[in-house]
PDB file of N, CA and C in Angstrom:
ATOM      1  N   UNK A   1       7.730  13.013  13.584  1.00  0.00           N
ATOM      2  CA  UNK A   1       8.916  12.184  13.590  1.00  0.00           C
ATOM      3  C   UNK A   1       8.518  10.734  13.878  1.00  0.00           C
ATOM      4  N   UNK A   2       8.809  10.069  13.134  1.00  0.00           N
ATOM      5  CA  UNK A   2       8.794   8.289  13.156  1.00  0.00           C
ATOM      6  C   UNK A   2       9.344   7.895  14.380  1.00  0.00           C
ATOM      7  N   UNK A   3       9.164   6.570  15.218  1.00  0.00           N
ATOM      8  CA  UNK A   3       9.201   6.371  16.005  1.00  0.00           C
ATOM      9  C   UNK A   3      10.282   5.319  16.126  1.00  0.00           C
ATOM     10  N   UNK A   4      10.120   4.569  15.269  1.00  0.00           N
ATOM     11  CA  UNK A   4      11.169   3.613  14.638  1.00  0.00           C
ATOM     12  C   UNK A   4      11.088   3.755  12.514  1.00  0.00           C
ATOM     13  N   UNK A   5      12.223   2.844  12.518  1.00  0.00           N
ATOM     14  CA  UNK A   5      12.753   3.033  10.831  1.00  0.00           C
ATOM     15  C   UNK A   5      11.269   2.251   9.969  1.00  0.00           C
ATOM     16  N   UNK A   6      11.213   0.752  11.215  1.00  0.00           N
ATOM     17  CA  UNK A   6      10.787   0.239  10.370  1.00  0.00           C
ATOM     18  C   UNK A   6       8.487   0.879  10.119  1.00  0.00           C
ATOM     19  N   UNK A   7       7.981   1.734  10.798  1.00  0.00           N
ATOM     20  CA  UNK A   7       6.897   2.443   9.891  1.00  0.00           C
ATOM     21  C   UNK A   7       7.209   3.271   9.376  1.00  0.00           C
ATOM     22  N   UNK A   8       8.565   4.056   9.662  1.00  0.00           N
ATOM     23  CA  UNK A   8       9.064   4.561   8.116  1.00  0.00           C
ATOM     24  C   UNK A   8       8.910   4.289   6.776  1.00  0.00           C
ATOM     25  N   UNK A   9       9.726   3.172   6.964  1.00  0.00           N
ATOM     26  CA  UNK A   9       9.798   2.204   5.550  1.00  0.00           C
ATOM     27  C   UNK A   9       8.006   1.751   4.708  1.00  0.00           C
ATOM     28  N   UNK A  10       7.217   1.338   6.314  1.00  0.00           N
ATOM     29  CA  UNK A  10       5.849   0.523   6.209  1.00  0.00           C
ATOM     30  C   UNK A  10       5.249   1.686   4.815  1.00  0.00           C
ATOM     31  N   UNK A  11       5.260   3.179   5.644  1.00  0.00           N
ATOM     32  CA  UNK A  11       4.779   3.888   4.754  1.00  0.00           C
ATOM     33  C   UNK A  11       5.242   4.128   3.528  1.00  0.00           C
ATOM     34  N   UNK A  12       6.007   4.327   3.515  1.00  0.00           N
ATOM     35  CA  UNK A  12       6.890   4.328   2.018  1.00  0.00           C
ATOM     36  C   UNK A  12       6.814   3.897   0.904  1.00  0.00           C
ATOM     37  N   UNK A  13       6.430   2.170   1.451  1.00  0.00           N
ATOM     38  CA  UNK A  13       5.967   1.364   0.579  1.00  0.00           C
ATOM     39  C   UNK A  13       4.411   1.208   0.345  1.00  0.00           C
ATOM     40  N   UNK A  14       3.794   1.676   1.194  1.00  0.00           N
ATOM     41  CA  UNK A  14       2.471   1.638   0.971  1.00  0.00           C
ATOM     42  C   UNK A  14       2.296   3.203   0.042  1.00  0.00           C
ATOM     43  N   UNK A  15       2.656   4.094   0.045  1.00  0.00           N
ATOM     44  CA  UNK A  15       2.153   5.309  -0.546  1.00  0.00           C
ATOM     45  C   UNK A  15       3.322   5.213  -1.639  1.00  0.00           C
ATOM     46  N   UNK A  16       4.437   3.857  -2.208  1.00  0.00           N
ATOM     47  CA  UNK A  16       4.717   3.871  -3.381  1.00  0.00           C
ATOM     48  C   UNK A  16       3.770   3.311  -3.889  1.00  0.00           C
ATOM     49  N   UNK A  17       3.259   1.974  -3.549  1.00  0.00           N
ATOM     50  CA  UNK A  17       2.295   0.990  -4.149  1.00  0.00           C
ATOM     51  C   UNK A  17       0.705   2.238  -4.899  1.00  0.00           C
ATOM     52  N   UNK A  18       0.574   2.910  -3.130  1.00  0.00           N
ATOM     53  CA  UNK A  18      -0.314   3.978  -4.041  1.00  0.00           C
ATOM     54  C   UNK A  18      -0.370   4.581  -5.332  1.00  0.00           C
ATOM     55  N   UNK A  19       0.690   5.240  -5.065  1.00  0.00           N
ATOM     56  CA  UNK A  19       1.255   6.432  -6.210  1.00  0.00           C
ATOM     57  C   UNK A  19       1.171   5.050  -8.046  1.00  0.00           C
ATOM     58  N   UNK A  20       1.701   4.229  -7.649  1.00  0.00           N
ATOM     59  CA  UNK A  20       1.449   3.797  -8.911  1.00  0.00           C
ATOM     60  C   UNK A  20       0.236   2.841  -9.411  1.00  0.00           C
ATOM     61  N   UNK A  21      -0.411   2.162  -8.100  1.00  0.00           N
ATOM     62  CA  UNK A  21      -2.053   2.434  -8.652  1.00  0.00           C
ATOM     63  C   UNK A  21      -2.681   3.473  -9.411  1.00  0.00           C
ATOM     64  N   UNK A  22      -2.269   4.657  -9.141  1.00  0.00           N
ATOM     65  CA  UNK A  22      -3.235   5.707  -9.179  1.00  0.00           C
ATOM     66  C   UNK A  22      -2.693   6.174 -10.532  1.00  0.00           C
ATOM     67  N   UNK A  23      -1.343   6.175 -10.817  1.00  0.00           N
ATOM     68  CA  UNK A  23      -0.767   6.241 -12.338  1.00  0.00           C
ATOM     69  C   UNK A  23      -1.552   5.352 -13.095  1.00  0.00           C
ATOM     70  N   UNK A  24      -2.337   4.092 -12.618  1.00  0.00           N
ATOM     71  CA  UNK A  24      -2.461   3.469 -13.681  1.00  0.00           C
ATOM     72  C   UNK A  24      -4.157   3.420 -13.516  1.00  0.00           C
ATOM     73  N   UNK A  25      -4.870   4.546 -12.899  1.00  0.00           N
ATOM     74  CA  UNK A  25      -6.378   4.491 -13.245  1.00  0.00           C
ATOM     75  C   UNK A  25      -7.097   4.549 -12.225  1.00  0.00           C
ATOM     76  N   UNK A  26      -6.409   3.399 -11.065  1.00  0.00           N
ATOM     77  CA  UNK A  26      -7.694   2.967 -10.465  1.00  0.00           C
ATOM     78  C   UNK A  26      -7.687   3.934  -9.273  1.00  0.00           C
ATOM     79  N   UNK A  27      -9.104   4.047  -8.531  1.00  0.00           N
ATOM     80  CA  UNK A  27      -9.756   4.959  -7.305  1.00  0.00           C
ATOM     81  C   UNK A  27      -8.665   3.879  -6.183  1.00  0.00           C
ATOM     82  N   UNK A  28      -8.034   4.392  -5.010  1.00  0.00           N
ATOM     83  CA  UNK A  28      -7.368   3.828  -3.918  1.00  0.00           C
ATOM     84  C   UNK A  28      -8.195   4.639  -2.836  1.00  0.00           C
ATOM     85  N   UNK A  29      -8.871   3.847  -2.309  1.00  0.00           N
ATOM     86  CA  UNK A  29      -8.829   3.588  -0.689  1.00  0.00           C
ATOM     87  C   UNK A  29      -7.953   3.921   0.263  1.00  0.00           C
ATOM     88  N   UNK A  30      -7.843   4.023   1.353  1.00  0.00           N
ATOM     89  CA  UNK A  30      -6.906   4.326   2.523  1.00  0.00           C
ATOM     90  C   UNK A  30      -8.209   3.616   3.448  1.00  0.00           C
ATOM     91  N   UNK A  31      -7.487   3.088   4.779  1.00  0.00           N
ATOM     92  CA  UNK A  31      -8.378   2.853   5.993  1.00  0.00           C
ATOM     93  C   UNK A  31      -7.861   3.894   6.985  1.00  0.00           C
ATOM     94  N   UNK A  32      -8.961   4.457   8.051  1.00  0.00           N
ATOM     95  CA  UNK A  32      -8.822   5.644   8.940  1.00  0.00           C
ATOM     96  C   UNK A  32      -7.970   5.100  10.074  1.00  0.00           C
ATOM     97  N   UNK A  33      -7.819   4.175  10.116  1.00  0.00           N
ATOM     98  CA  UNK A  33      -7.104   3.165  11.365  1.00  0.00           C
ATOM     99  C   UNK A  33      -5.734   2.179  11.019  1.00  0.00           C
ATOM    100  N   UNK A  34      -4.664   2.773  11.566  1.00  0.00           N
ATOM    101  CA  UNK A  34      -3.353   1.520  11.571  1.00  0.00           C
ATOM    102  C   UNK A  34      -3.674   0.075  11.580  1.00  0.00           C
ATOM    103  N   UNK A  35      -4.577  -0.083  12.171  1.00  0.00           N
ATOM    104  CA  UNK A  35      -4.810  -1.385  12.957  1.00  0.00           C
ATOM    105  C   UNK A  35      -5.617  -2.377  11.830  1.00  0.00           C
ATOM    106  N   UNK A  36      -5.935  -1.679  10.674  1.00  0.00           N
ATOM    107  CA  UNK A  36      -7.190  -2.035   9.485  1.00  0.00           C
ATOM    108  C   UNK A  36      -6.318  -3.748   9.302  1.00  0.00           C
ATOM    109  N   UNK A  37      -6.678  -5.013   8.943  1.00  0.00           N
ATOM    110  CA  UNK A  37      -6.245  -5.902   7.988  1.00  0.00           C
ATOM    111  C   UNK A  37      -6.196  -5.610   7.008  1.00  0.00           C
ATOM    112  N   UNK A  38      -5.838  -4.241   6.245  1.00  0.00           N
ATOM    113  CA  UNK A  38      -5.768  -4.574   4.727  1.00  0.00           C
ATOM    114  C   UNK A  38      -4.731  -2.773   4.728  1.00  0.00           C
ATOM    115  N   UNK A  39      -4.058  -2.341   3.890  1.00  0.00           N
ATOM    116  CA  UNK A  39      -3.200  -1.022   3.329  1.00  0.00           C
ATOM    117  C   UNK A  39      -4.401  -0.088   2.881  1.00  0.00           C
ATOM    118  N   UNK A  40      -5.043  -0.923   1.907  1.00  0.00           N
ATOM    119  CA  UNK A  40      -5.247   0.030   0.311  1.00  0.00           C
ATOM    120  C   UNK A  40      -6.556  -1.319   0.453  1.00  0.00           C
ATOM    121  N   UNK A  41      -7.573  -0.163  -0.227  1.00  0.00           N
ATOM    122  CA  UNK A  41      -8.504  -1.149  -1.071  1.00  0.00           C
ATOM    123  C   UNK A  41      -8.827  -0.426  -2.773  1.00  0.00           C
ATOM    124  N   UNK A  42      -8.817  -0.759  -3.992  1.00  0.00           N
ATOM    125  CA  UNK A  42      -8.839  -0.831  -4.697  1.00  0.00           C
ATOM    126  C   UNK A  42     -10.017  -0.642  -5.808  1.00  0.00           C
ATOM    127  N   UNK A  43     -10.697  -0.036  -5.953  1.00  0.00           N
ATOM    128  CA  UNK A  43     -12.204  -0.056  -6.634  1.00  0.00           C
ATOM    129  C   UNK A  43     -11.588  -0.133  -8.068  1.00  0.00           C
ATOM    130  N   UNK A  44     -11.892  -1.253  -8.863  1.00  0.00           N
ATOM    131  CA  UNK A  44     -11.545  -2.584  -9.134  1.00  0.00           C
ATOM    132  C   UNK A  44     -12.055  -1.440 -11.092  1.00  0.00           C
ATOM    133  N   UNK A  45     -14.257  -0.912 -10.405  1.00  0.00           N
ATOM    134  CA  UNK A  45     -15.004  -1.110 -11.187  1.00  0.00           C
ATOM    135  C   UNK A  45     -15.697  -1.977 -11.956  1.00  0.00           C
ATOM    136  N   UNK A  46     -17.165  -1.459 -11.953  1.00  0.00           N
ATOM    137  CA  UNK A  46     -17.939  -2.413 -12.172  1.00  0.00           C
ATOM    138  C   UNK A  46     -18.562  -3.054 -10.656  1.00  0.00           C
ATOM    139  N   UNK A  47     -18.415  -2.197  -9.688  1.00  0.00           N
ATOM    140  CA  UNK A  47     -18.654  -2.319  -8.074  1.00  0.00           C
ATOM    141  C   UNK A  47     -17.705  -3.275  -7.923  1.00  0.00           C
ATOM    142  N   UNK A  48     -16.527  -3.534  -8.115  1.00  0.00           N
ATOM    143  CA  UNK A  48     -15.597  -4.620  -7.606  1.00  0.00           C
ATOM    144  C   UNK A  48     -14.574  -4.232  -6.954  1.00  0.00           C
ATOM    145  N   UNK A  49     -14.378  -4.450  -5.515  1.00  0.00           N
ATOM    146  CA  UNK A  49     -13.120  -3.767  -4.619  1.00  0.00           C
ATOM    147  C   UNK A  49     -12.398  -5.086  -3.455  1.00  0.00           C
ATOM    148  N   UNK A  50     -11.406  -4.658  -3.876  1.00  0.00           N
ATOM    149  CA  UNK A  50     -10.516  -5.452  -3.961  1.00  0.00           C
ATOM    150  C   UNK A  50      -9.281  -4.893  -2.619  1.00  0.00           C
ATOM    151  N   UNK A  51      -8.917  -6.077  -1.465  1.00  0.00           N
ATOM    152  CA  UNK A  51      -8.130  -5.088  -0.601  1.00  0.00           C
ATOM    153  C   UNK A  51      -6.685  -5.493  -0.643  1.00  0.00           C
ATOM    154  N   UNK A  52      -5.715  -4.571  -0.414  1.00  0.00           N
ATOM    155  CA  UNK A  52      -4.438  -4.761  -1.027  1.00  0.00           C
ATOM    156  C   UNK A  52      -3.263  -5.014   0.539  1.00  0.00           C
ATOM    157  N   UNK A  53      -2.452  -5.822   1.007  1.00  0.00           N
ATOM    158  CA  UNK A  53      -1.548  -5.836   1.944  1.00  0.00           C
ATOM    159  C   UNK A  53       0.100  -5.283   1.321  1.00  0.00           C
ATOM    160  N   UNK A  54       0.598  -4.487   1.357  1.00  0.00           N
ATOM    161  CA  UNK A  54       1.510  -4.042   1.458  1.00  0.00           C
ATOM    162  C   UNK A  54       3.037  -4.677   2.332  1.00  0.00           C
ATOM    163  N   UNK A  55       3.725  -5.429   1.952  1.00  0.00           N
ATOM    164  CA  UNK A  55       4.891  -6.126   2.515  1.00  0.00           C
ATOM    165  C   UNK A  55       5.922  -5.390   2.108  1.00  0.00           C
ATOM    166  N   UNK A  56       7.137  -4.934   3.183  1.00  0.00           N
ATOM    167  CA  UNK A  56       8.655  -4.523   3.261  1.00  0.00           C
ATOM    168  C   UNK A  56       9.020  -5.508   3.162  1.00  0.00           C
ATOM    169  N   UNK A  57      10.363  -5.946   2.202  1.00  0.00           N
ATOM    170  CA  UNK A  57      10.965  -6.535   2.242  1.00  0.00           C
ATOM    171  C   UNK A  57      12.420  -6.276   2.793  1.00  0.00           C
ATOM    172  N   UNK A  58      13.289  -6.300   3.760  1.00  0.00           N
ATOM    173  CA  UNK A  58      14.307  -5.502   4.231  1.00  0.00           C
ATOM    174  C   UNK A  58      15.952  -6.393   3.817  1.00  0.00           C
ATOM    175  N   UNK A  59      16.449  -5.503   3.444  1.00  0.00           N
ATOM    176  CA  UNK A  59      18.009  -6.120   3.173  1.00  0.00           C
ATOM    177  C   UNK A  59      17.795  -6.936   1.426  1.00  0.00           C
ATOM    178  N   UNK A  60      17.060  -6.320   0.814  1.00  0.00           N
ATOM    179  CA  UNK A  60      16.658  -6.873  -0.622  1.00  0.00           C
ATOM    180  C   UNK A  60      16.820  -5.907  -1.849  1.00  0.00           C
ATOM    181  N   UNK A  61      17.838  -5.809  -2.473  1.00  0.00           N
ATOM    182  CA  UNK A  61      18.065  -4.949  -4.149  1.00  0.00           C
ATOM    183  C   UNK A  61      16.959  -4.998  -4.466  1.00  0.00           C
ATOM    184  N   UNK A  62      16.130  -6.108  -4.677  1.00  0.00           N
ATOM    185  CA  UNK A  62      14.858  -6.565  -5.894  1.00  0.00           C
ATOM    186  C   UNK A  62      13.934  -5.718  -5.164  1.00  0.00           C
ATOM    187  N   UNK A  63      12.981  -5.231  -5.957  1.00  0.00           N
ATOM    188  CA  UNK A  63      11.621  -4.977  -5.578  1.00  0.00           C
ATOM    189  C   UNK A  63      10.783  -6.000  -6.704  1.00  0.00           C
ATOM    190  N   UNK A  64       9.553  -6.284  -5.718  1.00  0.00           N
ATOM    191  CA  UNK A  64       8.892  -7.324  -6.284  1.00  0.00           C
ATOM    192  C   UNK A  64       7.650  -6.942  -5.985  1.00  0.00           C
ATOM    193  N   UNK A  65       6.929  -6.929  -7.265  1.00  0.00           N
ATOM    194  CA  UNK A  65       5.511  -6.443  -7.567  1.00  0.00           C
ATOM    195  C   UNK A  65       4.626  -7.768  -7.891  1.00  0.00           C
ATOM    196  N   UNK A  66       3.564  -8.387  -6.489  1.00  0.00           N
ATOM    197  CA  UNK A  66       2.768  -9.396  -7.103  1.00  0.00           C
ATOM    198  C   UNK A  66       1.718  -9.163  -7.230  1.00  0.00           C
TER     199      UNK A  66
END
């Protein structure tokens, strides 16, 4: 059980962002630790990895993919 809403949400959006990396090819990363500076890192290929931050946006219709 979540502790509060908002790492509810944190995850949510991080294992949507996953889910559609992974629809579209690339190997995803996870870090073993909450505490990591980065969500997701990205193996890019071609040895290129790339680390990804994950932002909630709260009280927002839009979802916005940058």
């Amino acid at each position: 059980m979540y502790r509060d809403k908002s790492n509810q949400s944190g995850d949510i959006s991080e294992n949507t962002v996953l889910v559609y990396l992974i629809k579209k090819g690339y190997i995803v990363l996870t870090p073993s630790s909450r505490d990591a500076v980065y969500d997701l890192v990205v193996d890019m290929g071609n040895g290129q990895f790339v680390t990804v931050q994950v932002k909630t946006m709260s009280a927002n219709s839009i979802t916005k993919i940058v």
